[in-house]
Protein backbone atom coordinates (compact mmCIF):
# COMPACT_ATOMS: atom_id res chain seq x y z
CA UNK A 1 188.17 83.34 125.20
CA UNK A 2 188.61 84.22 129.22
CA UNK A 3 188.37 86.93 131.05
CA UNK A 4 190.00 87.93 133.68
CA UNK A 5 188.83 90.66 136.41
CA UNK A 6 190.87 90.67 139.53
CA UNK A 7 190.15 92.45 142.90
CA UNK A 8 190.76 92.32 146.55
CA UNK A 9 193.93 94.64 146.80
CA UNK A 10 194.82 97.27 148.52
CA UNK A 11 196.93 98.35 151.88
CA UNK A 12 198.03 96.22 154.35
CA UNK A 13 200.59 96.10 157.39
CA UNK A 14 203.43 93.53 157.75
CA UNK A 15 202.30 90.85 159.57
CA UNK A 16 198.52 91.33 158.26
CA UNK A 17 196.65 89.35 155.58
CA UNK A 18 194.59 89.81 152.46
CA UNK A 19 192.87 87.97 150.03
CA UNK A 20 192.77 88.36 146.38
CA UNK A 21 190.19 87.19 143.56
CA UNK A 22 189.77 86.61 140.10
CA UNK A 23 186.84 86.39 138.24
CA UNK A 24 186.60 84.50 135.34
CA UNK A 25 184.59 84.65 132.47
CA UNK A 26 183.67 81.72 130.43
CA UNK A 27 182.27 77.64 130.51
CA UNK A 28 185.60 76.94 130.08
CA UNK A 29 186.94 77.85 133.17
CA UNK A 30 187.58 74.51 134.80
CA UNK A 31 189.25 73.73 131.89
CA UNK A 32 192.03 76.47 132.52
CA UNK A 33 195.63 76.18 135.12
CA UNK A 34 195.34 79.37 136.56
CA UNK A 35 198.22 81.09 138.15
CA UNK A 36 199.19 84.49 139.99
CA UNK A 37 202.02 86.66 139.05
CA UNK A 38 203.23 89.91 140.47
CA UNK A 39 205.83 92.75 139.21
CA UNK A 40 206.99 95.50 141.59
CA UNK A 41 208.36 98.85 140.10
CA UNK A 42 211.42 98.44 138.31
CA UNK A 43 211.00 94.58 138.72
CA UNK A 44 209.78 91.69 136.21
CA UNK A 45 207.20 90.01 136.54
CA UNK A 46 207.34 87.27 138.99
CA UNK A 47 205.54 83.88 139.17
CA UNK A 48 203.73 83.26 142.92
CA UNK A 49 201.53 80.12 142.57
CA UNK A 50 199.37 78.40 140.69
CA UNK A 51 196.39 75.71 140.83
CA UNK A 52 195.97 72.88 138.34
CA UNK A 53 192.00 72.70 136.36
CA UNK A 54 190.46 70.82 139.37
CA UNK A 55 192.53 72.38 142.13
CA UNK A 56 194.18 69.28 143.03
CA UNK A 57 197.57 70.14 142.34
CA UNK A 58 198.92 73.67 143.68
CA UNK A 59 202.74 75.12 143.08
CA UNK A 60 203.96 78.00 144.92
CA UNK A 61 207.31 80.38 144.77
CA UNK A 62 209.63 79.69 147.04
CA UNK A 63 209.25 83.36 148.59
CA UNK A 64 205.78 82.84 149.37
CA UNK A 65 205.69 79.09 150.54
CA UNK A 66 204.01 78.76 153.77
CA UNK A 67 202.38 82.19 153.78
CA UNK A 68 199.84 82.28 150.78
CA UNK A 69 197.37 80.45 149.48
CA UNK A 70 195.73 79.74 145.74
CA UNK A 71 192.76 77.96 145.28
CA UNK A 72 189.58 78.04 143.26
CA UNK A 73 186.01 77.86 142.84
CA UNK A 74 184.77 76.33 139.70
CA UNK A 75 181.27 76.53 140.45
CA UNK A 76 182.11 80.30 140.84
CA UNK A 77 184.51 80.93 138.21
CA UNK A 78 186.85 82.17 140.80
CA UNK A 79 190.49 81.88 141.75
CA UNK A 80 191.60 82.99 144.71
CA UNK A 81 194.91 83.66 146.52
CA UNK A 82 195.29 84.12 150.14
CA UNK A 83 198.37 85.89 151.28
CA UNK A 84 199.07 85.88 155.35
CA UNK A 85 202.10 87.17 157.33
CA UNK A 86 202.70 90.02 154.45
CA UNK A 87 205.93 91.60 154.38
CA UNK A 88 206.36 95.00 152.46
CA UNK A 89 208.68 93.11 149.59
CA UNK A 90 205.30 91.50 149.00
CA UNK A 91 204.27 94.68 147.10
CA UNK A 92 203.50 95.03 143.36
CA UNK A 93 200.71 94.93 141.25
CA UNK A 94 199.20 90.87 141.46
CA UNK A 95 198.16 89.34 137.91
CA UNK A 96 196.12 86.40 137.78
CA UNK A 97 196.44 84.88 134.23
CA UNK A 98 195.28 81.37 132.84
CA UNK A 99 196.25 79.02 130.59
CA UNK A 100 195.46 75.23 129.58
CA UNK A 101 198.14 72.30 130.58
CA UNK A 102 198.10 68.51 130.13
CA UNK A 103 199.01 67.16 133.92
CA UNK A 104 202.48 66.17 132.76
CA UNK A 105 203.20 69.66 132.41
CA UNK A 106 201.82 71.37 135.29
CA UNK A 107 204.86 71.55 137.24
CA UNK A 108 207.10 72.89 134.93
CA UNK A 109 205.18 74.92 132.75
CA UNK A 110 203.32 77.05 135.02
CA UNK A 111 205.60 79.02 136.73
CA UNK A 112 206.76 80.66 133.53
CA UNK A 113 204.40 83.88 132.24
CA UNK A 114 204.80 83.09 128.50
CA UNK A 115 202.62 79.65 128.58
CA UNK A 116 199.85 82.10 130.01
CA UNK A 117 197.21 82.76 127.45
CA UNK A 118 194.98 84.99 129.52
CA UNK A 119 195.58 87.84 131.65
CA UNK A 120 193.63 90.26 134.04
CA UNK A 121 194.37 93.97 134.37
CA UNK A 122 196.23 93.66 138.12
CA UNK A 123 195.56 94.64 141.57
CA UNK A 124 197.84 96.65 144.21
CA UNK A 125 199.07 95.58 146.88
CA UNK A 126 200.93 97.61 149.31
CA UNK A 127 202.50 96.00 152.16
CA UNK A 128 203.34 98.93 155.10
CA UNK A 129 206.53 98.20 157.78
C-alpha cells in the first residue's frame, strides 16, 4: 500500500515557475514508476511525465517537453515535478499517482492513467495571463 500526499500548488503568472511534490508513504517506494497527471475543468485527465523506480529513465508529454521537470528522491520518498515558463493552459488540478513496471514497459505503459495503482488527492494550479 502507498500513499500519496501532494503539495506545492497554487497561483502563478505566465512565464513564472513552480514546483510540485509528492510524498510518499511506504518502504516500497523505490520500487514504484511514479508519474504526474493533470485534468482541467471539463477536461480528462491528462498524462505529463513520469520517472522510472531509480529515476534513470524520465518521459514527458509533448506539451510540457522542455519546460517541466520530474524527478525523485528515494531517500525522501518524494517525487517532484518542476514546471518553468507556465502558460495559463497549464492549469488543472496535478495528480501524482504510482505504479510498478518491468523496464520493458516503462515507455509505453506509463503515460496511460489505468496502469496507475496509486493516487494522491491533487493540487491546483492556476496559471494567470
Amino acid at each position: 500500500q502507498v500513499q500519496l500526499v501532494e503539495s506545492g500548488g497554487g497561483l502563478a503568472q505566465a512565464g513564472g515557475s513552480l514546483r510540485l511534490s509528492c510524498a510518499a508513504s511506504g518502504r516500497t517506494f523505490s520500487s514504484y514508476a511514479m508519474g504526474w497527471f493533470r485534468q482541467a475543468p471539463g477536461k480528462e485527465r491528462e498524462f505529463v511525465a513520469a520517472i522510472n523506480w531509480s529515476g534513470s529513465s524520465t518521459y514527458y508529454a509533448d506539451s510540457v517537453k522542455g519546460r517541466f521537470t520530474i524527478s525523485r528522491d528515494n531517500a525522501e520518498n518524494t517525487v517532484y515535478l518542476q514546471m518553468n515558463s507556465l502558460k495559463p493552459e497549464d492549469t488543472a488540478v496535478y495528480y501524482c499517482a504510482a505504479y510498478q513496471v518491468v523496464p520493458a514497459y516503462f515507455f509505453s505503459r506509463s503515460a496511460e492513467a489505468r496502469w496507475y495503482d496509486y493516487w494522491g488527492q491533487g493540487t491546483q494550479v492556476t496559471v494567470s495571463s
